[in-house]
PDB file of N, CA and C in Angstrom:
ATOM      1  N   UNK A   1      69.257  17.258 -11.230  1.00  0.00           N
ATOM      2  CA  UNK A   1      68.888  16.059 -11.959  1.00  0.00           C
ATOM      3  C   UNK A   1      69.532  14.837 -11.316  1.00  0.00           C
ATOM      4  N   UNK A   2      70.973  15.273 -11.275  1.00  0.00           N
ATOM      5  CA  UNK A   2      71.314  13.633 -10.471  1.00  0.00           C
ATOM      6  C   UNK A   2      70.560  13.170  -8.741  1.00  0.00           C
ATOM      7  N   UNK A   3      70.352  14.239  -7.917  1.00  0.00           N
ATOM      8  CA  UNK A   3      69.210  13.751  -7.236  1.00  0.00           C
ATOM      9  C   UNK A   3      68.396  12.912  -7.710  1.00  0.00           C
ATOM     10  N   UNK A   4      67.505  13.248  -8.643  1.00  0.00           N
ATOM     11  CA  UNK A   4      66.191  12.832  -9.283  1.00  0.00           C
ATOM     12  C   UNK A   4      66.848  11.444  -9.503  1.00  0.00           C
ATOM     13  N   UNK A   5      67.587  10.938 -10.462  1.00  0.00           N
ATOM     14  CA  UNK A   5      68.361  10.085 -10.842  1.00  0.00           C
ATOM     15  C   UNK A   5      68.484   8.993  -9.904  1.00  0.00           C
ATOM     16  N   UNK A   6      69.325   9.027  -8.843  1.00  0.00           N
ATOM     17  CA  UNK A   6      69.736   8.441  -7.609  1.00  0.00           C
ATOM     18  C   UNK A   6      68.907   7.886  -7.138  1.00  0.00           C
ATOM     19  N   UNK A   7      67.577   8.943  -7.041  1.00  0.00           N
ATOM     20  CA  UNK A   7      66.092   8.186  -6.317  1.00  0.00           C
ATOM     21  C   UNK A   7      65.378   7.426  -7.092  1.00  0.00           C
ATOM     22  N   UNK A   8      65.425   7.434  -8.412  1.00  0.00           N
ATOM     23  CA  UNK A   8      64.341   6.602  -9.872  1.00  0.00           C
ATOM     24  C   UNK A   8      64.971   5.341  -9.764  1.00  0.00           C
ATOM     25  N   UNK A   9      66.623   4.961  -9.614  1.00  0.00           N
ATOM     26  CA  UNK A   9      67.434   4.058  -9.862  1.00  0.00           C
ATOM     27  C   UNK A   9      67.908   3.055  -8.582  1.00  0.00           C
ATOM     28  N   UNK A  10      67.442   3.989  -7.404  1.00  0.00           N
ATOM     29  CA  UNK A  10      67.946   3.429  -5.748  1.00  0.00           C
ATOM     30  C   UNK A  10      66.672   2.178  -5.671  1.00  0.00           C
ATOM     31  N   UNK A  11      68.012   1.417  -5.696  1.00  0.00           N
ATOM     32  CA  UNK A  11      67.519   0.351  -4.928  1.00  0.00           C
ATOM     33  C   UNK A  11      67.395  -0.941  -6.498  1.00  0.00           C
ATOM     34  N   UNK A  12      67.870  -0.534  -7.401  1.00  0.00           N
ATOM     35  CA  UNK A  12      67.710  -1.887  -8.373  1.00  0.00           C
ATOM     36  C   UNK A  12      68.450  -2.722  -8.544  1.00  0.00           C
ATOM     37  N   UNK A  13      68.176  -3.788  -8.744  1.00  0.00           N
ATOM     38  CA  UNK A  13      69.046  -5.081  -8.663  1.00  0.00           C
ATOM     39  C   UNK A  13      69.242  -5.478  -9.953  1.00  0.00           C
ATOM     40  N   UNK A  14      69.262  -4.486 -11.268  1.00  0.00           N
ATOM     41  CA  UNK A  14      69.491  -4.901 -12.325  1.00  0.00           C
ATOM     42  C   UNK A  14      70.195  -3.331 -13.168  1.00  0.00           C
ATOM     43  N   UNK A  15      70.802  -3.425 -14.315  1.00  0.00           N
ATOM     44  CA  UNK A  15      71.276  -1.856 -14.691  1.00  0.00           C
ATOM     45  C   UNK A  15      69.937  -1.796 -15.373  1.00  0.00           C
ATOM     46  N   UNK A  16      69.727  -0.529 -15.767  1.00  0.00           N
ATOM     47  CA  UNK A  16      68.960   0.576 -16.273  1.00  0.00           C
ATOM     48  C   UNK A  16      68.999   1.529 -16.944  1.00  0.00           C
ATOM     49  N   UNK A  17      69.112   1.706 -18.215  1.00  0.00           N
ATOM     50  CA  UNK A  17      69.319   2.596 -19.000  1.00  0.00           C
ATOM     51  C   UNK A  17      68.663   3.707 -18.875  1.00  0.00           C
ATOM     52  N   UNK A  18      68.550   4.976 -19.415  1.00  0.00           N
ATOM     53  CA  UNK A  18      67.513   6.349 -19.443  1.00  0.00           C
ATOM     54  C   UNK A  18      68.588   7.101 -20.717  1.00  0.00           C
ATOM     55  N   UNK A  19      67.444   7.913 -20.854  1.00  0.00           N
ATOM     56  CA  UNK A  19      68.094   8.684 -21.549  1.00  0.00           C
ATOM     57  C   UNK A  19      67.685  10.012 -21.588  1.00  0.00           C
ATOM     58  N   UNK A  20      67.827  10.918 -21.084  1.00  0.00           N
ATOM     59  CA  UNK A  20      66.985  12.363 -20.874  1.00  0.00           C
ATOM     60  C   UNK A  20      67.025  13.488 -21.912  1.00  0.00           C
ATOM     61  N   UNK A  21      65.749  13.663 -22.105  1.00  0.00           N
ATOM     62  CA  UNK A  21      65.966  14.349 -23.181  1.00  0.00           C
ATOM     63  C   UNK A  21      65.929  15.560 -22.472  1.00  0.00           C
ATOM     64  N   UNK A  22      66.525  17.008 -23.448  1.00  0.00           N
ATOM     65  CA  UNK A  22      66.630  18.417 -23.358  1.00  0.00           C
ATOM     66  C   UNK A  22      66.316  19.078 -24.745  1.00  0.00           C
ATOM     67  N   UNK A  23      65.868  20.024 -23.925  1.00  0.00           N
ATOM     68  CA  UNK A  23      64.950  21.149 -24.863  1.00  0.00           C
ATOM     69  C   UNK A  23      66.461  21.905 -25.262  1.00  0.00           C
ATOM     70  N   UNK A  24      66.144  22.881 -26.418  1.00  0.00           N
ATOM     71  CA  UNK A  24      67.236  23.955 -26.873  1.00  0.00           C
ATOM     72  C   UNK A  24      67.687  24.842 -25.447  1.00  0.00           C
ATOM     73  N   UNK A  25      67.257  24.899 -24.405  1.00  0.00           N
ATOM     74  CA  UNK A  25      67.780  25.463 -23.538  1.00  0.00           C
ATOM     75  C   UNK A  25      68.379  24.574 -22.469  1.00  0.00           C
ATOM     76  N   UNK A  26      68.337  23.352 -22.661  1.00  0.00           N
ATOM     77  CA  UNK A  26      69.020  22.307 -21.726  1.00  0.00           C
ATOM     78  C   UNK A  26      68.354  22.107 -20.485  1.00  0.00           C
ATOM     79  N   UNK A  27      67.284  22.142 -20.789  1.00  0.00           N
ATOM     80  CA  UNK A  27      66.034  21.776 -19.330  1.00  0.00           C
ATOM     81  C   UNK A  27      65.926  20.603 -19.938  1.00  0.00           C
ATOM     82  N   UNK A  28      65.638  19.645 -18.899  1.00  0.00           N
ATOM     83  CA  UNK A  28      64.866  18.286 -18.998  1.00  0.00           C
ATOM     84  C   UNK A  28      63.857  18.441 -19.439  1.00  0.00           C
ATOM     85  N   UNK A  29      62.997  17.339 -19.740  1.00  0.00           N
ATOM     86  CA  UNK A  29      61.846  17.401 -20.189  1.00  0.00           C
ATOM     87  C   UNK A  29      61.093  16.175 -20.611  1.00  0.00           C
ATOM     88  N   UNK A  30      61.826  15.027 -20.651  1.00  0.00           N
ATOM     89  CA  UNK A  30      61.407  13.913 -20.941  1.00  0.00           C
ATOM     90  C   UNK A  30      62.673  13.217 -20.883  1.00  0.00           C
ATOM     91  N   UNK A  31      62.458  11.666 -19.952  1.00  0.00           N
ATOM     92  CA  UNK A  31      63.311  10.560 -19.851  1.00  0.00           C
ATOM     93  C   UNK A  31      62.338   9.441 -20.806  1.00  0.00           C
ATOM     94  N   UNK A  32      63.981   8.446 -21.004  1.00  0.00           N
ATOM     95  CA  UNK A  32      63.295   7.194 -22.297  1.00  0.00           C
ATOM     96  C   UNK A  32      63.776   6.300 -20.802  1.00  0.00           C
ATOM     97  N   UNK A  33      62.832   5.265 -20.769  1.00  0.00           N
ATOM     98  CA  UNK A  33      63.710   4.212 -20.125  1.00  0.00           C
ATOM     99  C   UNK A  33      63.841   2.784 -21.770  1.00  0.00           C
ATOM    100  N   UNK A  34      65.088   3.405 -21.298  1.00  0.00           N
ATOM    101  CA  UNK A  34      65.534   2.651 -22.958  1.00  0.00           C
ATOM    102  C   UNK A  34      65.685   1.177 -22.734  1.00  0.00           C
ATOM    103  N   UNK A  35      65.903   1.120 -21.178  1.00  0.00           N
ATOM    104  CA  UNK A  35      66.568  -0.786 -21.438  1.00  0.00           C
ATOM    105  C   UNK A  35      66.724  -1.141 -20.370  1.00  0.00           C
ATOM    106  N   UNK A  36      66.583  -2.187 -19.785  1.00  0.00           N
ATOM    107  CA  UNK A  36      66.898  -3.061 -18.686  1.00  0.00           C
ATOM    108  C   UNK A  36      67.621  -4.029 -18.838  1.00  0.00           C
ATOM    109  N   UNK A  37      68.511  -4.569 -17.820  1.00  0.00           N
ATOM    110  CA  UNK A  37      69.643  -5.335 -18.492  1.00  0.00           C
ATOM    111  C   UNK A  37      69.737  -6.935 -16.713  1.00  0.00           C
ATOM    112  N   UNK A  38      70.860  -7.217 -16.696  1.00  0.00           N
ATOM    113  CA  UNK A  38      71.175  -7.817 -15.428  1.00  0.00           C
ATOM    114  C   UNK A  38      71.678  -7.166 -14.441  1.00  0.00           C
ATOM    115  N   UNK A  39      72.359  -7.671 -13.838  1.00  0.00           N
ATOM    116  CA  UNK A  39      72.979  -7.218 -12.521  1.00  0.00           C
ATOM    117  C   UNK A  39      74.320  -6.693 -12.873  1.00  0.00           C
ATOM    118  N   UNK A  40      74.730  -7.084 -13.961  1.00  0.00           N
ATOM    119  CA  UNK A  40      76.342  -6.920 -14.345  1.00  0.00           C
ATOM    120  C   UNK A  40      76.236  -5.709 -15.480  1.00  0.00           C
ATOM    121  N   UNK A  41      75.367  -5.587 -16.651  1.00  0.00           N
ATOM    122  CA  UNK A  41      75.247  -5.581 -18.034  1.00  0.00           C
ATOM    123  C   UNK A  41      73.694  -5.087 -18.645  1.00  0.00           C
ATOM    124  N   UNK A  42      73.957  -3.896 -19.374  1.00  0.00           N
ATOM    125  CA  UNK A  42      72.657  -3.658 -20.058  1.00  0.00           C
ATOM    126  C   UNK A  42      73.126  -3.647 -21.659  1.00  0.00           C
ATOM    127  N   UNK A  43      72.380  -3.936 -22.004  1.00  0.00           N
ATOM    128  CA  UNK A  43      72.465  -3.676 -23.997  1.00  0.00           C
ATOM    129  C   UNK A  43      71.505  -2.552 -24.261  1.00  0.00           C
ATOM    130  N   UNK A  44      71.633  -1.498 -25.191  1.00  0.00           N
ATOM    131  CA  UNK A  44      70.742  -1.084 -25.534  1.00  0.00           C
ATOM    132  C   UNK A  44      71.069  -0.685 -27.253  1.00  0.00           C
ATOM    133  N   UNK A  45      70.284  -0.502 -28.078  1.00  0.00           N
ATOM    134  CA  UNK A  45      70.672  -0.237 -29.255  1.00  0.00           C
ATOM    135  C   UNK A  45      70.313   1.072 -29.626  1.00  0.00           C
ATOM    136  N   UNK A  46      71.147   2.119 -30.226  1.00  0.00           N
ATOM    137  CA  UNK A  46      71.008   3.348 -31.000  1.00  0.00           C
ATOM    138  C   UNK A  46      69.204   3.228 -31.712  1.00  0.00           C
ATOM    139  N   UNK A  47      68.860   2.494 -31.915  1.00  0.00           N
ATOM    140  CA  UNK A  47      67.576   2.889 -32.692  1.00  0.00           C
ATOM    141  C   UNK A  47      66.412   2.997 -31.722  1.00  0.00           C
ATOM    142  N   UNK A  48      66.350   2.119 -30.564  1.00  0.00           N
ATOM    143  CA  UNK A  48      65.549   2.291 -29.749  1.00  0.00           C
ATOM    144  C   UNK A  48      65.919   3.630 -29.081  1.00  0.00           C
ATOM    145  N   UNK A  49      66.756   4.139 -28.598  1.00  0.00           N
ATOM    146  CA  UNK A  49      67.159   5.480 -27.866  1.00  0.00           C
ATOM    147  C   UNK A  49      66.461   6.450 -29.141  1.00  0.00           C
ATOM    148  N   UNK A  50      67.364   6.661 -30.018  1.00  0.00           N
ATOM    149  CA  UNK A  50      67.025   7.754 -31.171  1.00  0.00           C
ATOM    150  C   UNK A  50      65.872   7.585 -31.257  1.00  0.00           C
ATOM    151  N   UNK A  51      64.933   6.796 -31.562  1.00  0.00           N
ATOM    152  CA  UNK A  51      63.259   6.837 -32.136  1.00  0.00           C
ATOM    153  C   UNK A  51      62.954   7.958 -31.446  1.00  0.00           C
ATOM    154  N   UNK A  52      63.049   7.498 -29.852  1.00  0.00           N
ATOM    155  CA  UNK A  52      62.213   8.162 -29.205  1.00  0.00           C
ATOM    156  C   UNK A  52      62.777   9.898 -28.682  1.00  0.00           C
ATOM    157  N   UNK A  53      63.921  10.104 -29.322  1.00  0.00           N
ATOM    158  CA  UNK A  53      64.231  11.554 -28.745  1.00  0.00           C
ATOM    159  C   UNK A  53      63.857  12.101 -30.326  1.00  0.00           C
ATOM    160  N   UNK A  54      63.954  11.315 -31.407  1.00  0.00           N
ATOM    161  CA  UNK A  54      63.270  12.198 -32.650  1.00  0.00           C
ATOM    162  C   UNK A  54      61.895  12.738 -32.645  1.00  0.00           C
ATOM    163  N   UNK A  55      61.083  11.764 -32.128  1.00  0.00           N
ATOM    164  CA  UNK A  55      59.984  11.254 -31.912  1.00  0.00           C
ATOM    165  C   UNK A  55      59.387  12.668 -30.913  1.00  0.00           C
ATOM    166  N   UNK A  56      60.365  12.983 -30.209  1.00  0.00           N
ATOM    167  CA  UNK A  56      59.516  14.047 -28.861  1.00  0.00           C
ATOM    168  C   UNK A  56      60.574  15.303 -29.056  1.00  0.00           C
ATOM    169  N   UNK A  57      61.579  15.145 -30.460  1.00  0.00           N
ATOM    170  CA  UNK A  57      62.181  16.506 -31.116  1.00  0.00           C
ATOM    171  C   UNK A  57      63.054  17.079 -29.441  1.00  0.00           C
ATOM    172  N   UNK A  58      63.826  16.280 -29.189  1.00  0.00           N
ATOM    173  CA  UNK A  58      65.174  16.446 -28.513  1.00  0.00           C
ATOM    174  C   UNK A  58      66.059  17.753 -28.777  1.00  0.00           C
ATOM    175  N   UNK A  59      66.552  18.364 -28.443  1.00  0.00           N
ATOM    176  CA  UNK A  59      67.652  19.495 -28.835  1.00  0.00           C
ATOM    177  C   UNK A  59      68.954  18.151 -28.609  1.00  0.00           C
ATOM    178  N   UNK A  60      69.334  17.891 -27.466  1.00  0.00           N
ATOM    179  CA  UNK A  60      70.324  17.180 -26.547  1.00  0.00           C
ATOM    180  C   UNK A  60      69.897  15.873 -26.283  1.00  0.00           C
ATOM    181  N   UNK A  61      70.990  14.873 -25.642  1.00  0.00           N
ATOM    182  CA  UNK A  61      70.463  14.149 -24.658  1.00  0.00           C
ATOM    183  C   UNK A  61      71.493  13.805 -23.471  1.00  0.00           C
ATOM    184  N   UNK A  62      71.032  13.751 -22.363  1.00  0.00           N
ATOM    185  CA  UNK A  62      72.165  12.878 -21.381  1.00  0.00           C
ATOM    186  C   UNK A  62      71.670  11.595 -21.030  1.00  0.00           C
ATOM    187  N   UNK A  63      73.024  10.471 -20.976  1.00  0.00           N
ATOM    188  CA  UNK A  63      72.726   9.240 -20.872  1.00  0.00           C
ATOM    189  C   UNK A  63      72.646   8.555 -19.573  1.00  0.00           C
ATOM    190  N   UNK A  64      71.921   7.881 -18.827  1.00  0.00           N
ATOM    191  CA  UNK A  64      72.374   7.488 -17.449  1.00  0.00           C
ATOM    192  C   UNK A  64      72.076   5.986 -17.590  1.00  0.00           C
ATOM    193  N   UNK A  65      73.039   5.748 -16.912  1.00  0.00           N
ATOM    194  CA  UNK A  65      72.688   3.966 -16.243  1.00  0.00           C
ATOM    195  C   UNK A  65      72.898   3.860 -15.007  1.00  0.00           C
ATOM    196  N   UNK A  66      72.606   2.753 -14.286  1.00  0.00           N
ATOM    197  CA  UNK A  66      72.905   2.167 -12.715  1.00  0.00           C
ATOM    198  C   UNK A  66      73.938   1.201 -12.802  1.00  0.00           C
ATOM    199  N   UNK A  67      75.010   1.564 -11.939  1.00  0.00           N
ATOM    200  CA  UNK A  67      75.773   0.360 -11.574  1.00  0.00           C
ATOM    201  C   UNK A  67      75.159  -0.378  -9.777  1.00  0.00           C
ATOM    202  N   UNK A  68      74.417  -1.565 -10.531  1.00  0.00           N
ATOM    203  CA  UNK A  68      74.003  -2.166  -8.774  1.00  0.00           C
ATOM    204  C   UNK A  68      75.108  -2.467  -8.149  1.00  0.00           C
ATOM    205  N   UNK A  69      76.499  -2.748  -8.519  1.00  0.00           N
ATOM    206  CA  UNK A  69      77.439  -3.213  -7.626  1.00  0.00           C
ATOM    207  C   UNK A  69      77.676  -2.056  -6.487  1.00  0.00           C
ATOM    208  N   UNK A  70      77.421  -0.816  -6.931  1.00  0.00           N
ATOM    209  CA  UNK A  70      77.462   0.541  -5.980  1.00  0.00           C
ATOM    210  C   UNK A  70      78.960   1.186  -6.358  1.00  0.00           C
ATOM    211  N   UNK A  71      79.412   0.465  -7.310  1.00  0.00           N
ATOM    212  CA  UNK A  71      80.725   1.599  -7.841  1.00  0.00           C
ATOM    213  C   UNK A  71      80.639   2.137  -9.298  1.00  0.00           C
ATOM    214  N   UNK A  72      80.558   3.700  -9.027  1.00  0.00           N
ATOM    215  CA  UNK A  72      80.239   4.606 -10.031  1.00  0.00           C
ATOM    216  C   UNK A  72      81.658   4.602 -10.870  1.00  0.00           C
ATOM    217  N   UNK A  73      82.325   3.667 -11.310  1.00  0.00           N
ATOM    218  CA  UNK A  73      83.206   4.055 -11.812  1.00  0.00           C
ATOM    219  C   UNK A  73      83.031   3.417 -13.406  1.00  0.00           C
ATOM    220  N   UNK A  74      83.331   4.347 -14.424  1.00  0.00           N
ATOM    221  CA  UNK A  74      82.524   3.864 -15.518  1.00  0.00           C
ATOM    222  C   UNK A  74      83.517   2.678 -16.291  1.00  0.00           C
ATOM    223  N   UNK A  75      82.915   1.328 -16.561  1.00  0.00           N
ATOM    224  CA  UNK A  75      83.739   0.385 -17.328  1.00  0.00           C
ATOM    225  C   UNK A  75      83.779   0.525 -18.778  1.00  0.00           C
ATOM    226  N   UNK A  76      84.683   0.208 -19.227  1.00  0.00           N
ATOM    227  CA  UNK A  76      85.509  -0.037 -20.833  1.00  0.00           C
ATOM    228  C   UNK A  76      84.010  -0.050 -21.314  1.00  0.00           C
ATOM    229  N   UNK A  77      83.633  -1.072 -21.655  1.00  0.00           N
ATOM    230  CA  UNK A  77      82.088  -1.482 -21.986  1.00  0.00           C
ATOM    231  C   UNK A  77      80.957   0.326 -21.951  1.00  0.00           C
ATOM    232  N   UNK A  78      81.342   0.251 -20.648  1.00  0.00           N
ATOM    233  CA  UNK A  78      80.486   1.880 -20.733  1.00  0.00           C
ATOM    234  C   UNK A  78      80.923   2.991 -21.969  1.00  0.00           C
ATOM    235  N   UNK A  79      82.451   2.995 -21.667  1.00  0.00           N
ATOM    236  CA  UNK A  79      82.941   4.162 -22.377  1.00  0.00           C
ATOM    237  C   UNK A  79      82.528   3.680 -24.074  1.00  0.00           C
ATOM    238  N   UNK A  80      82.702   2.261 -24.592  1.00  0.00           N
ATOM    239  CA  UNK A  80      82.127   1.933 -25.560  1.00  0.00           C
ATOM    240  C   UNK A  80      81.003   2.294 -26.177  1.00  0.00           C
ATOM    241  N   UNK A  81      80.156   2.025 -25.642  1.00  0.00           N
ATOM    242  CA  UNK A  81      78.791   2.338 -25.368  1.00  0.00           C
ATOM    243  C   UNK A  81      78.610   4.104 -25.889  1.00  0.00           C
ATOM    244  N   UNK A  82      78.905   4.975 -24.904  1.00  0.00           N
ATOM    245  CA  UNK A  82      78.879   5.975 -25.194  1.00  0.00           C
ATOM    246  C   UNK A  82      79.399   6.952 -26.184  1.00  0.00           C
ATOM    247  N   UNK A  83      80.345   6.233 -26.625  1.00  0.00           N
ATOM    248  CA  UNK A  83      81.435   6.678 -28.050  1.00  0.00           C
ATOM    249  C   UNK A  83      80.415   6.589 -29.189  1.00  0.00           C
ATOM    250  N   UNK A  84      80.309   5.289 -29.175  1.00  0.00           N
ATOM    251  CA  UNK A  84      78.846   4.680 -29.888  1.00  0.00           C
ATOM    252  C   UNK A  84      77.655   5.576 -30.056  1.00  0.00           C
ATOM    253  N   UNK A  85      77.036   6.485 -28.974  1.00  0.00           N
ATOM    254  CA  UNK A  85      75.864   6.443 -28.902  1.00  0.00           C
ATOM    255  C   UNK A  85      76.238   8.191 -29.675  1.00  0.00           C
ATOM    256  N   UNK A  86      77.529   8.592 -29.036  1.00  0.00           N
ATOM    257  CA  UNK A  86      77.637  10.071 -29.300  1.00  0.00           C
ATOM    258  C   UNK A  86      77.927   9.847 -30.748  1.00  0.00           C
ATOM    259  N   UNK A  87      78.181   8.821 -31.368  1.00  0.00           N
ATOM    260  CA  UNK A  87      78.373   9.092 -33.128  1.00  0.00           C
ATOM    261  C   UNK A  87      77.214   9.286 -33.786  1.00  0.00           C
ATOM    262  N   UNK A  88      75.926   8.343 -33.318  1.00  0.00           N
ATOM    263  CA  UNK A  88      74.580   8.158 -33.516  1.00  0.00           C
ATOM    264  C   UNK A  88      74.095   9.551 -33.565  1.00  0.00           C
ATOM    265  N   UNK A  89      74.237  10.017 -32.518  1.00  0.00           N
ATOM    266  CA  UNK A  89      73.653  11.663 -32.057  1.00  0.00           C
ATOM    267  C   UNK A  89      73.958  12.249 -33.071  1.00  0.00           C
ATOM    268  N   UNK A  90      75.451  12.272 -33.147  1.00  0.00           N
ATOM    269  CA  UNK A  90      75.839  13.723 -34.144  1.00  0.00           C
ATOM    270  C   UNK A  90      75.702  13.579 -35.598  1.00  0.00           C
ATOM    271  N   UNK A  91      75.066  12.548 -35.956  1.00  0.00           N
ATOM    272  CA  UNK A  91      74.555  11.863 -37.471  1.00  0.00           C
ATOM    273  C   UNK A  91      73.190  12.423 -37.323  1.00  0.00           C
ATOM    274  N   UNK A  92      72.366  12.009 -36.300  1.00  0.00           N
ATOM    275  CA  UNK A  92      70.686  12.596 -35.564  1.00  0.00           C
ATOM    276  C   UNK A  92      70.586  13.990 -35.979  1.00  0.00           C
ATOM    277  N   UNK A  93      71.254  14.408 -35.200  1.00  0.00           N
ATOM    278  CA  UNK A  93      71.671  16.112 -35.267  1.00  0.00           C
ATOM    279  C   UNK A  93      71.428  16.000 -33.409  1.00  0.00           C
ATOM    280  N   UNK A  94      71.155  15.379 -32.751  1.00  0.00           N
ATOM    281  CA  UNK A  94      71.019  15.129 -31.727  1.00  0.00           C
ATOM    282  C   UNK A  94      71.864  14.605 -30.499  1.00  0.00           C
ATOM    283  N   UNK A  95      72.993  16.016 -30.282  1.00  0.00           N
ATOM    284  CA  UNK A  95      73.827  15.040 -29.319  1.00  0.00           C
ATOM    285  C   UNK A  95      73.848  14.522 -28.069  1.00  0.00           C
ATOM    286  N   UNK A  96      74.661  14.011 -27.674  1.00  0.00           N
ATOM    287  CA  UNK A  96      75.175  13.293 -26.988  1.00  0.00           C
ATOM    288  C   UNK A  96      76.157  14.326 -25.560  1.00  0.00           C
ATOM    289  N   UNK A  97      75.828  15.020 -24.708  1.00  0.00           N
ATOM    290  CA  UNK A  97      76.245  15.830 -23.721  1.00  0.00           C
ATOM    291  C   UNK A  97      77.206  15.477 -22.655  1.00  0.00           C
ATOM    292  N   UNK A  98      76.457  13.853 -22.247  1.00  0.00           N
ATOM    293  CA  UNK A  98      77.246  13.335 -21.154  1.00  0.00           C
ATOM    294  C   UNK A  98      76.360  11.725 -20.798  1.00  0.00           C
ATOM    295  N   UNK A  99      77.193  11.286 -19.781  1.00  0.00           N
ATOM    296  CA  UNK A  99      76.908   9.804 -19.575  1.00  0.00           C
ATOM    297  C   UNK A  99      77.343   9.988 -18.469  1.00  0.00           C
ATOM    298  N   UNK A 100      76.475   9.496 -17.491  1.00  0.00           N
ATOM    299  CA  UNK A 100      76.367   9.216 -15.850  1.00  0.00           C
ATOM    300  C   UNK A 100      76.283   8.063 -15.384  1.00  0.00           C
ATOM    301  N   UNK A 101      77.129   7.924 -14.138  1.00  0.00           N
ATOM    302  CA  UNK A 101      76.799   6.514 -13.697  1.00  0.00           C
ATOM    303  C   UNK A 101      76.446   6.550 -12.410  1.00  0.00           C
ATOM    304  N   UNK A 102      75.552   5.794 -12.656  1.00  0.00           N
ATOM    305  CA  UNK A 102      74.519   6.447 -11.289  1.00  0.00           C
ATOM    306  C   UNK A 102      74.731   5.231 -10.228  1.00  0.00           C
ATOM    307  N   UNK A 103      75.000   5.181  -8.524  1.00  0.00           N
ATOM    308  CA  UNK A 103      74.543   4.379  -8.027  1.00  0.00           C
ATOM    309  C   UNK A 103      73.660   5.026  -7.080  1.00  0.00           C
ATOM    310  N   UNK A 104      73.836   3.846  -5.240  1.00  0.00           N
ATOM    311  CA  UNK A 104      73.020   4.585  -4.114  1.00  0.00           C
ATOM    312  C   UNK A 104      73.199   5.586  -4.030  1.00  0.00           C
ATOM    313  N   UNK A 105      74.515   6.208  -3.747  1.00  0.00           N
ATOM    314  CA  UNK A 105      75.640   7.068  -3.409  1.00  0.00           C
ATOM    315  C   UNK A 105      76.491   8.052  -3.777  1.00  0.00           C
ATOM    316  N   UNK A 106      76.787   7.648  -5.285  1.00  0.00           N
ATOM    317  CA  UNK A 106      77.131   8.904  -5.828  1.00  0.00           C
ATOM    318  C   UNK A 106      76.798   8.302  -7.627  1.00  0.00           C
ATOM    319  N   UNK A 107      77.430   9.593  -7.950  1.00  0.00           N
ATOM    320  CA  UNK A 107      77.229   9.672  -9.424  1.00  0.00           C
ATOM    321  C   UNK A 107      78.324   9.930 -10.487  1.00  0.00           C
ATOM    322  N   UNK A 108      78.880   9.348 -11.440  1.00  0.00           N
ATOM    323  CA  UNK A 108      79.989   9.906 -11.842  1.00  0.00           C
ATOM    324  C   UNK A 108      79.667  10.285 -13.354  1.00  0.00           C
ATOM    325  N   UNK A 109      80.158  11.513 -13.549  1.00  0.00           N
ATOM    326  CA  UNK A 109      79.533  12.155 -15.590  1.00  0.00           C
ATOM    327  C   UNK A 109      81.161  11.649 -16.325  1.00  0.00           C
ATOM    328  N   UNK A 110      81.138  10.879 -17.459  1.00  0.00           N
ATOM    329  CA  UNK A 110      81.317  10.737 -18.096  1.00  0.00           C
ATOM    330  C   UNK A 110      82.780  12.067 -18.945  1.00  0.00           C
ATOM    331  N   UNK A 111      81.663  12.867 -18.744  1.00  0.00           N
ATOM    332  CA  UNK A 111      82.307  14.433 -19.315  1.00  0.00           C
ATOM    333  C   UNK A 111      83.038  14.668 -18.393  1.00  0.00           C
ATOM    334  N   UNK A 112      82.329  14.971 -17.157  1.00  0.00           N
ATOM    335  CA  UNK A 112      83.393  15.375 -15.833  1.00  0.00           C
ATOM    336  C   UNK A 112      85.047  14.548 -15.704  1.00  0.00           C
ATOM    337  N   UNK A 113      85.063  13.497 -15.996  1.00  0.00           N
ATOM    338  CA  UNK A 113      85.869  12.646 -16.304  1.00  0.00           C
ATOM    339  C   UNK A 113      87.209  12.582 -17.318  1.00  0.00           C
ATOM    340  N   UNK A 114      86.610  12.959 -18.265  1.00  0.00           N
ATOM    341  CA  UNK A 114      87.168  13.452 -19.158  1.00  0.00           C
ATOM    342  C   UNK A 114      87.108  11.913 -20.757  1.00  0.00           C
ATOM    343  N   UNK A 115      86.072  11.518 -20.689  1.00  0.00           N
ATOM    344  CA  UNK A 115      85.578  10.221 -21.327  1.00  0.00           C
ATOM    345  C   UNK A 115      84.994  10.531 -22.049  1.00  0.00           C
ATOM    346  N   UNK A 116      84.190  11.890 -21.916  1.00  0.00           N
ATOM    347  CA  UNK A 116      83.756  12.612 -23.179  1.00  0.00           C
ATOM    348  C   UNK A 116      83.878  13.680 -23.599  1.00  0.00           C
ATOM    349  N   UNK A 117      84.516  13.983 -24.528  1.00  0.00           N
ATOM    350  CA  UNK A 117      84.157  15.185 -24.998  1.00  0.00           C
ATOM    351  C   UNK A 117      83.341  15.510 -25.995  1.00  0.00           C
ATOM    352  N   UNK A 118      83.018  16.574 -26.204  1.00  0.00           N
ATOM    353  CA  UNK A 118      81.710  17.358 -27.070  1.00  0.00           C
ATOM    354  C   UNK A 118      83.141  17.635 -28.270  1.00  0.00           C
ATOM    355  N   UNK A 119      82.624  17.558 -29.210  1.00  0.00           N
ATOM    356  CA  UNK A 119      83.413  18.306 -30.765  1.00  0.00           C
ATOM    357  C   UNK A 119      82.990  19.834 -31.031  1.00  0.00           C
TER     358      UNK A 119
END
């Protein structure tokens, strides 16, 4: 998946939200492009994400954005964001797995990190 990722997101001059949904067995199966933002900064809100993973009956989701500056290193703001989004989920019944930050070059998870954990 982060292949796939790298190539959907290479080359934008603005961040980009997604949100991938997973089936009960943790296959992909459908991305949201939830939001477009600037060069620095995306907003996105819990209701626009959730509609659409209720909407197409989600098991999971993983979160990705682009950093255009080309450093995958996730900011305060991010980790916000994702704290946020994983409370949303587990109210949904729909969680929240991991958060990626995607640039040209590499990719950094959130989880791998240790920024998220699962309950």
């Amino acid at each position: 998946m982060g292949l796939w990722l790298r190539s959907y997101l290479s080359g934008s001059q603005q961040e980009q939200f997604l949100a991938v949904l997973l089936d009960a067995r943790s296959r992909p199966f459908h991305v949201i492009h939830a939001a477009k933002g600037s060069l620095t900064q995306v907003d996105v809100h819990p209701r626009e994400l959730f509609r659409d993973a209720v909407r197409f009956a989600a098991h999971s989701i993983i979160l990705a954005h682009n950093h255009p500056s080309g450093s995958a290193e996730p900011s305060d703001a991010d980790v916000d964001l994702t704290l946020r989004m994983m409370d949303v989920g587990m109210l949904m019944g729909i969680p929240v797995i991991d958060h990626l930050v995607v640039t040209d070059s590499d990719i950094a998870s959130m989880r791998a990190l240790g920024l998220v954990i699962l309950p």
